[in-house]
ModelCIF file with pLDDT and N, C-alpha, C, O atoms, coordinates in Angstrom:
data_MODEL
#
_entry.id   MODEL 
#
_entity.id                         1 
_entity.type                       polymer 
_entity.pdbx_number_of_molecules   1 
#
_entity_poly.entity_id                      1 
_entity_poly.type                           'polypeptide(L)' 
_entity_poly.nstd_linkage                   no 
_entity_poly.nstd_monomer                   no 
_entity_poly.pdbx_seq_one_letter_code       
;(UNK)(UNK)(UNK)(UNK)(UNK)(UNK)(UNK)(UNK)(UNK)(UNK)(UNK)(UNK)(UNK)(UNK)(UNK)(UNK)
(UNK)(UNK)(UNK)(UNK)(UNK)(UNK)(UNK)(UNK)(UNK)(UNK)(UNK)(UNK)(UNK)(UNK)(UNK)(UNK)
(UNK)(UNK)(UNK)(UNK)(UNK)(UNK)(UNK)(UNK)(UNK)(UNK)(UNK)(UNK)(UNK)(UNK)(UNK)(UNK)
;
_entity_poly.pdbx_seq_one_letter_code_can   XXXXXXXXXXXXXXXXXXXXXXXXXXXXXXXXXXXXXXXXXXXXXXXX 
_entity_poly.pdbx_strand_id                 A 
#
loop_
_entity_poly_seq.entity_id 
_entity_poly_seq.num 
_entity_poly_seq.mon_id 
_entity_poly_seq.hetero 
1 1  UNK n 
1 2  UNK n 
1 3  UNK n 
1 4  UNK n 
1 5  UNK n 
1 6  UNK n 
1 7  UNK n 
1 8  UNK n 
1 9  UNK n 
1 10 UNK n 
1 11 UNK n 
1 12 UNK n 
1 13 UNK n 
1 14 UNK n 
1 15 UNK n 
1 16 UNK n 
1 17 UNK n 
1 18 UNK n 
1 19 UNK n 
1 20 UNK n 
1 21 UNK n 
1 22 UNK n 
1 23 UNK n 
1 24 UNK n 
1 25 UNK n 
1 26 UNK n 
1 27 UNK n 
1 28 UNK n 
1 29 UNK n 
1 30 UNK n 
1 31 UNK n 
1 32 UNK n 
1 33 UNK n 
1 34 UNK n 
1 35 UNK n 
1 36 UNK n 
1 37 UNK n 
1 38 UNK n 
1 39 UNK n 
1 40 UNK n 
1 41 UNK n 
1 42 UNK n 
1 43 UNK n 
1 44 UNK n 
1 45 UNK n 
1 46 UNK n 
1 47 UNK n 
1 48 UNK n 
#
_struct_asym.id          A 
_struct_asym.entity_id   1 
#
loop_
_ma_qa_metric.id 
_ma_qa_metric.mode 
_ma_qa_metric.name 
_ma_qa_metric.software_group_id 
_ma_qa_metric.type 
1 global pLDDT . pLDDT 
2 local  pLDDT . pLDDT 
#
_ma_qa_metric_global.metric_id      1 
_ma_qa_metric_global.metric_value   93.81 
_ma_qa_metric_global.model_id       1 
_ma_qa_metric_global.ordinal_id     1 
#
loop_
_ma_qa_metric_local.label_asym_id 
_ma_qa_metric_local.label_comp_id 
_ma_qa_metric_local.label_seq_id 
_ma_qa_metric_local.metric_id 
_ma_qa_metric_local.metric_value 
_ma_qa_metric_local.model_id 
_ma_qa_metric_local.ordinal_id 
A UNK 1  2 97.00 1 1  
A UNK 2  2 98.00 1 2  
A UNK 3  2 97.00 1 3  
A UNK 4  2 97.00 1 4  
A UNK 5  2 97.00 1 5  
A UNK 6  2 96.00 1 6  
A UNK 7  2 95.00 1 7  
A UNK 8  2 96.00 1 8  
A UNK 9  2 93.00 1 9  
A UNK 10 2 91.00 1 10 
A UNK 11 2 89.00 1 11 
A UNK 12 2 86.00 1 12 
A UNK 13 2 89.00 1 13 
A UNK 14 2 94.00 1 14 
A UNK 15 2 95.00 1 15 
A UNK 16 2 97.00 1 16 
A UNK 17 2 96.00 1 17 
A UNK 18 2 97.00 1 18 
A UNK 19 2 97.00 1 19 
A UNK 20 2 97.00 1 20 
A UNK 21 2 97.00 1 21 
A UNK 22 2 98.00 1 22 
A UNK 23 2 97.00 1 23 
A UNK 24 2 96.00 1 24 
A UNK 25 2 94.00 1 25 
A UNK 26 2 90.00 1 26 
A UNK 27 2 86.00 1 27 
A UNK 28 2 86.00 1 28 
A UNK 29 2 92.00 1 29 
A UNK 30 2 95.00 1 30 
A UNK 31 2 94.00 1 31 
A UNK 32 2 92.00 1 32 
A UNK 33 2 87.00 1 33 
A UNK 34 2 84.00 1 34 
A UNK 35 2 88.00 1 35 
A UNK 36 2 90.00 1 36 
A UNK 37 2 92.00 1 37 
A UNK 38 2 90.00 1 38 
A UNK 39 2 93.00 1 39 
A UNK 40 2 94.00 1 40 
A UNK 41 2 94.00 1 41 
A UNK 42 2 95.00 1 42 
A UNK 43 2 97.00 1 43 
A UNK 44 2 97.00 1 44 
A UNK 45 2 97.00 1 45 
A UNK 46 2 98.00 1 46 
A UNK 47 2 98.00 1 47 
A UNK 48 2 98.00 1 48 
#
loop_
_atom_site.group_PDB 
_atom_site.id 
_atom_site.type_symbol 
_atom_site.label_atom_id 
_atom_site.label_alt_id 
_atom_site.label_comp_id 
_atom_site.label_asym_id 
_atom_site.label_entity_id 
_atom_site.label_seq_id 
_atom_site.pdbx_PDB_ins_code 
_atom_site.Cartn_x 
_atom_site.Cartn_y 
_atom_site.Cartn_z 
_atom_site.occupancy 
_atom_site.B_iso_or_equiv 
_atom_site.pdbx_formal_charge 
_atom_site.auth_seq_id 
_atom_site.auth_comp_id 
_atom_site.auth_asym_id 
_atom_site.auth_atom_id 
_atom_site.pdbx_PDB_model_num 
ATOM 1   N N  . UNK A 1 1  ? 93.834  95.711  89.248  1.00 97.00 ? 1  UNK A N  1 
ATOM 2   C CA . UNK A 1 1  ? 94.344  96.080  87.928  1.00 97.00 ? 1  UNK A CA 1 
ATOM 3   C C  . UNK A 1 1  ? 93.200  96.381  86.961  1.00 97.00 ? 1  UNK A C  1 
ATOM 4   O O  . UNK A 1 1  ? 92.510  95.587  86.322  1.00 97.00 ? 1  UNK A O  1 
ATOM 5   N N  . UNK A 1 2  ? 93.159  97.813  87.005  1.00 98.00 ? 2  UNK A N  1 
ATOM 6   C CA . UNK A 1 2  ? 91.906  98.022  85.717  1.00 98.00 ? 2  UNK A CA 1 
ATOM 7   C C  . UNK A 1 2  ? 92.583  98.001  84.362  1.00 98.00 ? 2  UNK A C  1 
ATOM 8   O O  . UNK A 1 2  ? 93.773  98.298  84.247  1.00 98.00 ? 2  UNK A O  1 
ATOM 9   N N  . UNK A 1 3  ? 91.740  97.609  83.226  1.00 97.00 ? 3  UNK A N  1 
ATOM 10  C CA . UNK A 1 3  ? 92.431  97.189  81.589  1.00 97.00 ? 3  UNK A CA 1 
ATOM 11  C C  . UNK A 1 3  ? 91.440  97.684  81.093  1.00 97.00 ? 3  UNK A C  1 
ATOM 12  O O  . UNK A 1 3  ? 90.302  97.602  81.554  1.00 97.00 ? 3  UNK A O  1 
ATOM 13  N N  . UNK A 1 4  ? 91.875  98.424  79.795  1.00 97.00 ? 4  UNK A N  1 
ATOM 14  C CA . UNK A 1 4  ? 91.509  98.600  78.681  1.00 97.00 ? 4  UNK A CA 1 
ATOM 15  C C  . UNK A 1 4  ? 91.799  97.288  77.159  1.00 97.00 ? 4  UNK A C  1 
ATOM 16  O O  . UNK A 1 4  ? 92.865  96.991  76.618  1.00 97.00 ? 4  UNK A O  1 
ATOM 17  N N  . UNK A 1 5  ? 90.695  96.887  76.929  1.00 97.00 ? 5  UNK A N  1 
ATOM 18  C CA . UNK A 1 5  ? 91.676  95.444  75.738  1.00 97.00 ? 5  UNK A CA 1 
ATOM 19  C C  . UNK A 1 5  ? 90.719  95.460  74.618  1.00 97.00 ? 5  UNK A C  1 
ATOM 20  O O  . UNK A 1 5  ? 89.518  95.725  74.578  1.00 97.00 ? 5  UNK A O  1 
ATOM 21  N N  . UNK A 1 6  ? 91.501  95.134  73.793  1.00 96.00 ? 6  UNK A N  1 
ATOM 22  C CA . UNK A 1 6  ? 91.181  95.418  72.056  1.00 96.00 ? 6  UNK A CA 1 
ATOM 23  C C  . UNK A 1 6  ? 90.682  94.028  71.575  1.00 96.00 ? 6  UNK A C  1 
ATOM 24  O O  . UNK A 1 6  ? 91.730  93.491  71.217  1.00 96.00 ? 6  UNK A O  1 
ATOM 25  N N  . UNK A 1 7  ? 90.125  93.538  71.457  1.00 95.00 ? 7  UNK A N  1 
ATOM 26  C CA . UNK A 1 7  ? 90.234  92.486  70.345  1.00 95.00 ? 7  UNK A CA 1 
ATOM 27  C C  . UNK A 1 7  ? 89.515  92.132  69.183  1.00 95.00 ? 7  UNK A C  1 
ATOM 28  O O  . UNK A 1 7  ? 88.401  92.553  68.872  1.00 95.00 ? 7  UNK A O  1 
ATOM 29  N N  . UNK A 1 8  ? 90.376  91.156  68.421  1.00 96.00 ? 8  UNK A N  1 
ATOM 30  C CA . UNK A 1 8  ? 90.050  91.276  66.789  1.00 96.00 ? 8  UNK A CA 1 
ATOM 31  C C  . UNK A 1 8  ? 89.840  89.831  66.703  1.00 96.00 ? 8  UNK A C  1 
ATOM 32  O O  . UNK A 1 8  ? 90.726  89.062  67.073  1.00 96.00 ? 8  UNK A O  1 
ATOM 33  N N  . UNK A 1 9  ? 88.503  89.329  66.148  1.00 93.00 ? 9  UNK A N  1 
ATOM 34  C CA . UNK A 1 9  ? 88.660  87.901  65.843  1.00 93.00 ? 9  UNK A CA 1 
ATOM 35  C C  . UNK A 1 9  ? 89.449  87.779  64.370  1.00 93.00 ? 9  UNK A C  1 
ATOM 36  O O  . UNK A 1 9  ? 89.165  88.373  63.330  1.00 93.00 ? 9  UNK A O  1 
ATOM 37  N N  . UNK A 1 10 ? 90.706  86.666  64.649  1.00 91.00 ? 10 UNK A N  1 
ATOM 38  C CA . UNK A 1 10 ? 91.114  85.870  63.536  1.00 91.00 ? 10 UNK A CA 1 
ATOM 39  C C  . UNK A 1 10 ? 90.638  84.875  62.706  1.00 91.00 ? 10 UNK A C  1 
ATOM 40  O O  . UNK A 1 10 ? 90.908  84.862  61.505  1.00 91.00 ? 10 UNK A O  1 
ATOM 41  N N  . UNK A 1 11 ? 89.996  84.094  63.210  1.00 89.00 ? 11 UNK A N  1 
ATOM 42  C CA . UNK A 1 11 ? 89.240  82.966  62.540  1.00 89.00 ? 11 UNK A CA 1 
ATOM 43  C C  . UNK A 1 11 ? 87.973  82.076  63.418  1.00 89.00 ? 11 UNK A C  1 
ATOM 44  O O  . UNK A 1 11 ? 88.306  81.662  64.529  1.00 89.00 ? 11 UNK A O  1 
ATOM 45  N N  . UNK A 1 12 ? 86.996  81.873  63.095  1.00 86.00 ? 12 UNK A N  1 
ATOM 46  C CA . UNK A 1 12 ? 86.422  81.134  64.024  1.00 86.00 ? 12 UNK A CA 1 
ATOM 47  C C  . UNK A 1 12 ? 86.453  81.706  65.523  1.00 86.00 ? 12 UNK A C  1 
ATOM 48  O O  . UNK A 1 12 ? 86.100  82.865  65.738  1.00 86.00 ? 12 UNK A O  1 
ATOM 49  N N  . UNK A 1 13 ? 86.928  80.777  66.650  1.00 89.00 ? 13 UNK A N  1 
ATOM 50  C CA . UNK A 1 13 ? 87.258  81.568  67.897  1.00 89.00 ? 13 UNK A CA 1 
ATOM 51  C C  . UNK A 1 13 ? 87.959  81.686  68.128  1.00 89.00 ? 13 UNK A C  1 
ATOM 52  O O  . UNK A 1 13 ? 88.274  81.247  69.234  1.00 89.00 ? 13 UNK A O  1 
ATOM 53  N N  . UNK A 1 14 ? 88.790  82.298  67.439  1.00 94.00 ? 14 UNK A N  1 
ATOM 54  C CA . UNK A 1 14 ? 90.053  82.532  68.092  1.00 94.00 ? 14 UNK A CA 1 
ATOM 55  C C  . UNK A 1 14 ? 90.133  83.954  67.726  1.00 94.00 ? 14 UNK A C  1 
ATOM 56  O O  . UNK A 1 14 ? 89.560  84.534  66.803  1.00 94.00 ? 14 UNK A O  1 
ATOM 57  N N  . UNK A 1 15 ? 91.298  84.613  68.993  1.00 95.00 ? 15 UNK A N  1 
ATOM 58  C CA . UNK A 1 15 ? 90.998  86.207  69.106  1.00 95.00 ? 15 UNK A CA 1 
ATOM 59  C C  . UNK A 1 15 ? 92.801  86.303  69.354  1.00 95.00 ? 15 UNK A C  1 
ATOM 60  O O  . UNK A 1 15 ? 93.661  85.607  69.894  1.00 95.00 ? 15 UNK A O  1 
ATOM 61  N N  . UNK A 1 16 ? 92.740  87.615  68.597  1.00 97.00 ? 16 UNK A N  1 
ATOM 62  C CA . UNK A 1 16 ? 93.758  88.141  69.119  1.00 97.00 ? 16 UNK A CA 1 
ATOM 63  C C  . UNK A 1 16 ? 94.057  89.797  69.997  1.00 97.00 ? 16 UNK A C  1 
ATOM 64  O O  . UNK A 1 16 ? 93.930  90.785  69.274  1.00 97.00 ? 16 UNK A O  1 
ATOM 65  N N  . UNK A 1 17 ? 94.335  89.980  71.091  1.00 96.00 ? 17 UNK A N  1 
ATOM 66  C CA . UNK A 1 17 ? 94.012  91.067  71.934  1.00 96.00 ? 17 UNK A CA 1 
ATOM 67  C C  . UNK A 1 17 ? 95.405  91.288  72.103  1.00 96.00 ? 17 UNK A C  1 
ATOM 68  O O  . UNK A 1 17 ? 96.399  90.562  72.073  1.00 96.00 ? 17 UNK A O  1 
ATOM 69  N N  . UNK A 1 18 ? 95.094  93.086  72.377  1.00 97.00 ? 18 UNK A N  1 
ATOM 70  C CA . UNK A 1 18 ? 95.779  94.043  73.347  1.00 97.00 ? 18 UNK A CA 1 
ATOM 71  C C  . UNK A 1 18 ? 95.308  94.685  74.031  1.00 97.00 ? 18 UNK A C  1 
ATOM 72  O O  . UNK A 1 18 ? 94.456  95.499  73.676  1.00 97.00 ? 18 UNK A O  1 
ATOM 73  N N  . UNK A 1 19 ? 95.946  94.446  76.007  1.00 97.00 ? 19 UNK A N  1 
ATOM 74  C CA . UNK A 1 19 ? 95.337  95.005  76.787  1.00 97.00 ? 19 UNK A CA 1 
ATOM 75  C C  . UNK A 1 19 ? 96.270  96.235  77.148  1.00 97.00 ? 19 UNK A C  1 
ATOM 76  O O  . UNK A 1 19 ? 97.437  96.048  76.805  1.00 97.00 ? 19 UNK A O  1 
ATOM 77  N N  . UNK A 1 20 ? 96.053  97.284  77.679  1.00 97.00 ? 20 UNK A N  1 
ATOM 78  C CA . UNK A 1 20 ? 96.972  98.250  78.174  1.00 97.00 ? 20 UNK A CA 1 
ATOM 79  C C  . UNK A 1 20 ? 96.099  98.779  79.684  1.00 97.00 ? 20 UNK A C  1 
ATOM 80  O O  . UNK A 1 20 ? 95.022  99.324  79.441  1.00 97.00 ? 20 UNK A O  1 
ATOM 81  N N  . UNK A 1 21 ? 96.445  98.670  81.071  1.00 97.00 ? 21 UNK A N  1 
ATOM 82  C CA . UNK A 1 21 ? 96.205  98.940  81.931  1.00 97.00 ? 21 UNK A CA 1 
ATOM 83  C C  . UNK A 1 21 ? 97.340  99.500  82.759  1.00 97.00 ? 21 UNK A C  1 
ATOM 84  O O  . UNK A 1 21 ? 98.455  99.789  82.323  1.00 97.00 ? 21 UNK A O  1 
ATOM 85  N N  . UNK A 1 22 ? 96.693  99.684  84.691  1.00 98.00 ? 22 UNK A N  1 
ATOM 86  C CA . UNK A 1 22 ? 97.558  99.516  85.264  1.00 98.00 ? 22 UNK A CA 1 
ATOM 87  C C  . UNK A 1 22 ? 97.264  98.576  87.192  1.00 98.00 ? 22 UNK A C  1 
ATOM 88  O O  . UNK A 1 22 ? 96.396  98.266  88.009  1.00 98.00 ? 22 UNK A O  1 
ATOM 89  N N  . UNK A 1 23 ? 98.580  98.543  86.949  1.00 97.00 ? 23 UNK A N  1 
ATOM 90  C CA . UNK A 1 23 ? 98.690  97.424  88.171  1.00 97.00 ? 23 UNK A CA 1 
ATOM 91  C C  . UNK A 1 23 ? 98.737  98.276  89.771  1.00 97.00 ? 23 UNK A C  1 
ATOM 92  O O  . UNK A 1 23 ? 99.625  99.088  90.029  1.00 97.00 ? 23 UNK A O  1 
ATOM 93  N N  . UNK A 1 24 ? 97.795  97.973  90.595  1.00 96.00 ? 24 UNK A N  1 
ATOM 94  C CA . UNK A 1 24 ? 97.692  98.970  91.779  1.00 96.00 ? 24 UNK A CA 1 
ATOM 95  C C  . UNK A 1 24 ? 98.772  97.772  93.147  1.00 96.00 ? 24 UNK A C  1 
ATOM 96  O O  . UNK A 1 24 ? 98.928  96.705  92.552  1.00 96.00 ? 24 UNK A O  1 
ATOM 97  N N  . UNK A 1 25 ? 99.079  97.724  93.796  1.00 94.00 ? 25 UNK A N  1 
ATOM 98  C CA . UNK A 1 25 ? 99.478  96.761  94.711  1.00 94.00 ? 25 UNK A CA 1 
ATOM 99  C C  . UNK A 1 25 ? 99.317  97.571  96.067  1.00 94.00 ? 25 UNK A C  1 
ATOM 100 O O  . UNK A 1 25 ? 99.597  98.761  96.213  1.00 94.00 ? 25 UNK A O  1 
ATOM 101 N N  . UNK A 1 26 ? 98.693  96.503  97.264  1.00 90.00 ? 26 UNK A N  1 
ATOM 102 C CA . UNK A 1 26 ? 98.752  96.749  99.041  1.00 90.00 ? 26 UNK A CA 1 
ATOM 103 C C  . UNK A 1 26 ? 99.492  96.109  99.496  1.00 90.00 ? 26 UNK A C  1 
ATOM 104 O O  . UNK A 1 26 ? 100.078 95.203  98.903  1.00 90.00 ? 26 UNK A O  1 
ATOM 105 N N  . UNK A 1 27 ? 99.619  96.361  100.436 1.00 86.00 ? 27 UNK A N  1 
ATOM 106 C CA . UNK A 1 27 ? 100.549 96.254  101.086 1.00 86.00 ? 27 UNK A CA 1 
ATOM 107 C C  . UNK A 1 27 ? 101.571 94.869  100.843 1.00 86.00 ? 27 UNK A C  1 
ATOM 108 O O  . UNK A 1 27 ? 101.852 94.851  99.645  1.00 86.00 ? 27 UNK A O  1 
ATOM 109 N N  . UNK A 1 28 ? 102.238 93.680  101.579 1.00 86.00 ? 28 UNK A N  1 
ATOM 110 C CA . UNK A 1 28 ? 103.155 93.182  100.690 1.00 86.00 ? 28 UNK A CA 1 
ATOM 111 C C  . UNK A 1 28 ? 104.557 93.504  101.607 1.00 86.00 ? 28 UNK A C  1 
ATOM 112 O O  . UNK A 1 28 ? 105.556 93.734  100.926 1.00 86.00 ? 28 UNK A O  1 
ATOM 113 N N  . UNK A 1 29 ? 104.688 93.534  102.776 1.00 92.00 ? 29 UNK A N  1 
ATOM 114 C CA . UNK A 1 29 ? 105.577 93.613  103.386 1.00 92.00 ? 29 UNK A CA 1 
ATOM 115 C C  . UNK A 1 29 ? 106.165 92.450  103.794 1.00 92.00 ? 29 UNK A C  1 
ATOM 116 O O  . UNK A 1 29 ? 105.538 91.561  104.370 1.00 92.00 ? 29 UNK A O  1 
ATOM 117 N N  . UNK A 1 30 ? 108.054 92.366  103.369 1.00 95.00 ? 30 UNK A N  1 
ATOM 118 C CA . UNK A 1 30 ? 108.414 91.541  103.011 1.00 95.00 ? 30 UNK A CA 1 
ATOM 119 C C  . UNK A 1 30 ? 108.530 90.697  104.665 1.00 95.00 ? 30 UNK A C  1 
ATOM 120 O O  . UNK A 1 30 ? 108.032 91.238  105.653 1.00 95.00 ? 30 UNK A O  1 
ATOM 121 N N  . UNK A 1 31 ? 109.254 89.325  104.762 1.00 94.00 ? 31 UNK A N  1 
ATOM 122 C CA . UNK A 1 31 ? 109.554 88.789  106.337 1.00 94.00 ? 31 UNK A CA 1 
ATOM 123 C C  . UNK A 1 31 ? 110.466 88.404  105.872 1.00 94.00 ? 31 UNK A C  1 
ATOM 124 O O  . UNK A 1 31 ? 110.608 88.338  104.651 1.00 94.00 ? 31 UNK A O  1 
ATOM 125 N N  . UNK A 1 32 ? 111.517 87.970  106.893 1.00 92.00 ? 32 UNK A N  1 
ATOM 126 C CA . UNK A 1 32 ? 112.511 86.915  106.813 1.00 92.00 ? 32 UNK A CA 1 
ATOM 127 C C  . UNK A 1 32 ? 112.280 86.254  107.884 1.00 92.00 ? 32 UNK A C  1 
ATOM 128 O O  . UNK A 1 32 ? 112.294 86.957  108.894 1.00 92.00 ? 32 UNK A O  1 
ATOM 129 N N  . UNK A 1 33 ? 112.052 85.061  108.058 1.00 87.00 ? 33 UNK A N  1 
ATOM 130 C CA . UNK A 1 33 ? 111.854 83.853  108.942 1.00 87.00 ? 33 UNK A CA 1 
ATOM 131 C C  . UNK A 1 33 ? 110.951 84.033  110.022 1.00 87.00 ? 33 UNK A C  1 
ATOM 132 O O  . UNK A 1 33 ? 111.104 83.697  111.196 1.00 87.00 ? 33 UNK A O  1 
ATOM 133 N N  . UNK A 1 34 ? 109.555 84.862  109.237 1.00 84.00 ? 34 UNK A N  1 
ATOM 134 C CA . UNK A 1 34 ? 108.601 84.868  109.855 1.00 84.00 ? 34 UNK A CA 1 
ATOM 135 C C  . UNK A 1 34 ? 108.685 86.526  110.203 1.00 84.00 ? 34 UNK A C  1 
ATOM 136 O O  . UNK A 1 34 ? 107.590 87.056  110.389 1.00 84.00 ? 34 UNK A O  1 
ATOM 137 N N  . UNK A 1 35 ? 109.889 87.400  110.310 1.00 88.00 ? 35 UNK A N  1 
ATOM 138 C CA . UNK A 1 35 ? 109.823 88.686  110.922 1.00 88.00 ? 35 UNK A CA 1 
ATOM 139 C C  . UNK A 1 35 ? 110.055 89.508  109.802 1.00 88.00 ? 35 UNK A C  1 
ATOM 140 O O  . UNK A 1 35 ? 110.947 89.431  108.956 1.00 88.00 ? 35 UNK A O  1 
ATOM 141 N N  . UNK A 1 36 ? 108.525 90.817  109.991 1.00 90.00 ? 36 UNK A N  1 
ATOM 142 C CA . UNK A 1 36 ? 108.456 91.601  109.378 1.00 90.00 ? 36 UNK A CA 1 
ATOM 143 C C  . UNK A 1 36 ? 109.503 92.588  109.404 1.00 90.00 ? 36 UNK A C  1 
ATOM 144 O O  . UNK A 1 36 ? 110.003 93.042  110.433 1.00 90.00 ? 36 UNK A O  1 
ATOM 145 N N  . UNK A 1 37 ? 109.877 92.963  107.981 1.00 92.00 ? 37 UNK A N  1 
ATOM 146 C CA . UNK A 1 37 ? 111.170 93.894  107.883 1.00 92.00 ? 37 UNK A CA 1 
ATOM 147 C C  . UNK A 1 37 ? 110.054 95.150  107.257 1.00 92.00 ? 37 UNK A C  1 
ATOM 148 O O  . UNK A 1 37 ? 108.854 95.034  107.009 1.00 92.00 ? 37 UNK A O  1 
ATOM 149 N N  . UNK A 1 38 ? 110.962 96.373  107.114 1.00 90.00 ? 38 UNK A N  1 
ATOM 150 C CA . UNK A 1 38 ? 110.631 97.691  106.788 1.00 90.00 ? 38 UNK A CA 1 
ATOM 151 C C  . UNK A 1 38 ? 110.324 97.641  104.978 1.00 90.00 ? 38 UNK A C  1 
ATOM 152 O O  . UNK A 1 38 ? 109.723 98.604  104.501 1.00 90.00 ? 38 UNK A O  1 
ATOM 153 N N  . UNK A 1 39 ? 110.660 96.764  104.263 1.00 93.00 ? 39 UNK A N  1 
ATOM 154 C CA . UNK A 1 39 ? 110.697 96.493  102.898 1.00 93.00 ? 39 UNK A CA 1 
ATOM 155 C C  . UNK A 1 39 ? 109.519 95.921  102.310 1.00 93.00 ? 39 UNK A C  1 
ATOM 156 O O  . UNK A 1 39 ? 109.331 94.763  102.682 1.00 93.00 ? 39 UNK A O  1 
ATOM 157 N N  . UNK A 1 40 ? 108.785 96.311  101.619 1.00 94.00 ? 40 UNK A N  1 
ATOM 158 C CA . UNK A 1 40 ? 107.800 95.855  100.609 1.00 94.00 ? 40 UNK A CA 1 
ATOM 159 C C  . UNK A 1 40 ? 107.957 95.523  99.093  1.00 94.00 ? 40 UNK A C  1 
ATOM 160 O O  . UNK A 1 40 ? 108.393 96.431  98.386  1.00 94.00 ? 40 UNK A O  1 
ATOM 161 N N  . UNK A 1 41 ? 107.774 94.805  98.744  1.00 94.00 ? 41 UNK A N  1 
ATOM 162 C CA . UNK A 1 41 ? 107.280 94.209  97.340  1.00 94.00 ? 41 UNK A CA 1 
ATOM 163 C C  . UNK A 1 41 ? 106.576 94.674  96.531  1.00 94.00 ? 41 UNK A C  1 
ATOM 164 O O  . UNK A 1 41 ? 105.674 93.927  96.153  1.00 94.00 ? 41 UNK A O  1 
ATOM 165 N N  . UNK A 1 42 ? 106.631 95.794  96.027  1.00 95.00 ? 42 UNK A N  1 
ATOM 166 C CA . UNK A 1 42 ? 105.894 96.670  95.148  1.00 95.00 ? 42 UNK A CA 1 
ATOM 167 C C  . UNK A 1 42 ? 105.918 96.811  94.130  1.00 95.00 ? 42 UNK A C  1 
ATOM 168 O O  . UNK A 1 42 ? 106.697 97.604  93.601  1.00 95.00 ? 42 UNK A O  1 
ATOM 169 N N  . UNK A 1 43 ? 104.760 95.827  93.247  1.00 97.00 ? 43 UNK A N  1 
ATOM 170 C CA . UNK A 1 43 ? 104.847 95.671  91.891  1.00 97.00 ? 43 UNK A CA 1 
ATOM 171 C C  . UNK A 1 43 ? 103.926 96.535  90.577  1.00 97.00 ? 43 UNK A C  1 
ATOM 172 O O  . UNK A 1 43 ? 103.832 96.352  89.363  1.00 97.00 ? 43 UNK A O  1 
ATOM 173 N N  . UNK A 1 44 ? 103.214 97.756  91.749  1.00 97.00 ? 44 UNK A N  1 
ATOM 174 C CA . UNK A 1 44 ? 102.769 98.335  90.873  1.00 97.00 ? 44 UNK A CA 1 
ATOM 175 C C  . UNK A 1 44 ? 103.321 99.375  89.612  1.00 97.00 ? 44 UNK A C  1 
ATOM 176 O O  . UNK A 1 44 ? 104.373 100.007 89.708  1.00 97.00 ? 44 UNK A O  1 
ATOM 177 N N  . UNK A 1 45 ? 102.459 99.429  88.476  1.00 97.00 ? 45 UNK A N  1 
ATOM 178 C CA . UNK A 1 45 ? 103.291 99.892  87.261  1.00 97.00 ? 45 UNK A CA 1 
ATOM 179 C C  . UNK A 1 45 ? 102.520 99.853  86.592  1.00 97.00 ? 45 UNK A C  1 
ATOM 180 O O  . UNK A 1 45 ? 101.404 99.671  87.079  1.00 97.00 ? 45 UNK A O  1 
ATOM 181 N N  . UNK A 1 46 ? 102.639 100.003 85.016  1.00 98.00 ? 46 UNK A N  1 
ATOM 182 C CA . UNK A 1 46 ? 101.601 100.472 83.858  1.00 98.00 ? 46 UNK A CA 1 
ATOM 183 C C  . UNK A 1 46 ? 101.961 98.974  82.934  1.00 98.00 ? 46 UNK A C  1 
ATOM 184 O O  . UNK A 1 46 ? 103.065 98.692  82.469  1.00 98.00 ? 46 UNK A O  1 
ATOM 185 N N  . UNK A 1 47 ? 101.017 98.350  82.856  1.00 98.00 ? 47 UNK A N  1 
ATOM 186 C CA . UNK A 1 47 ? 100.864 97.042  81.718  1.00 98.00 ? 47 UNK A CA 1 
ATOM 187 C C  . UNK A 1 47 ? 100.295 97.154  80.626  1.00 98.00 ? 47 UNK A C  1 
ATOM 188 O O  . UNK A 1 47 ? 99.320  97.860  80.371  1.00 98.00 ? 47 UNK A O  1 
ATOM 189 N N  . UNK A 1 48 ? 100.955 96.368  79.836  1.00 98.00 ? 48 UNK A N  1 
ATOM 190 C CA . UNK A 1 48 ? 101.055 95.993  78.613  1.00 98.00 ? 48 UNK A CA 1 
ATOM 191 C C  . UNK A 1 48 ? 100.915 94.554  78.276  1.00 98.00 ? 48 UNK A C  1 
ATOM 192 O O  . UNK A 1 48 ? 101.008 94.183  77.106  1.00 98.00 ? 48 UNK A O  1 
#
């Protein structure tokens, strides 16, 4: 997941950020009771 992030100190140390990236995912193929099925878990997408 590469990010781009903003941040602004509020007081002392404390920060407040916005990151905007995105999420890449491999493979992730799902099982049921140990046996690989044709289905993956694919959580890639654009974050916020």
């Amino acid at each position: 997941e590469p990010m781009l992030k903003f941040s602004y100190n509020l007081i002392d140390d404390f920060n407040l950020q916005f990151s905007s990236g995105y999420n890449i995912n491999f493979k992730g193929k799902m099982k049921v009771d140990g046996e690989k099925t044709d289905y993956v878990s694919n959580w890639s997408g654009l974050r916020l």
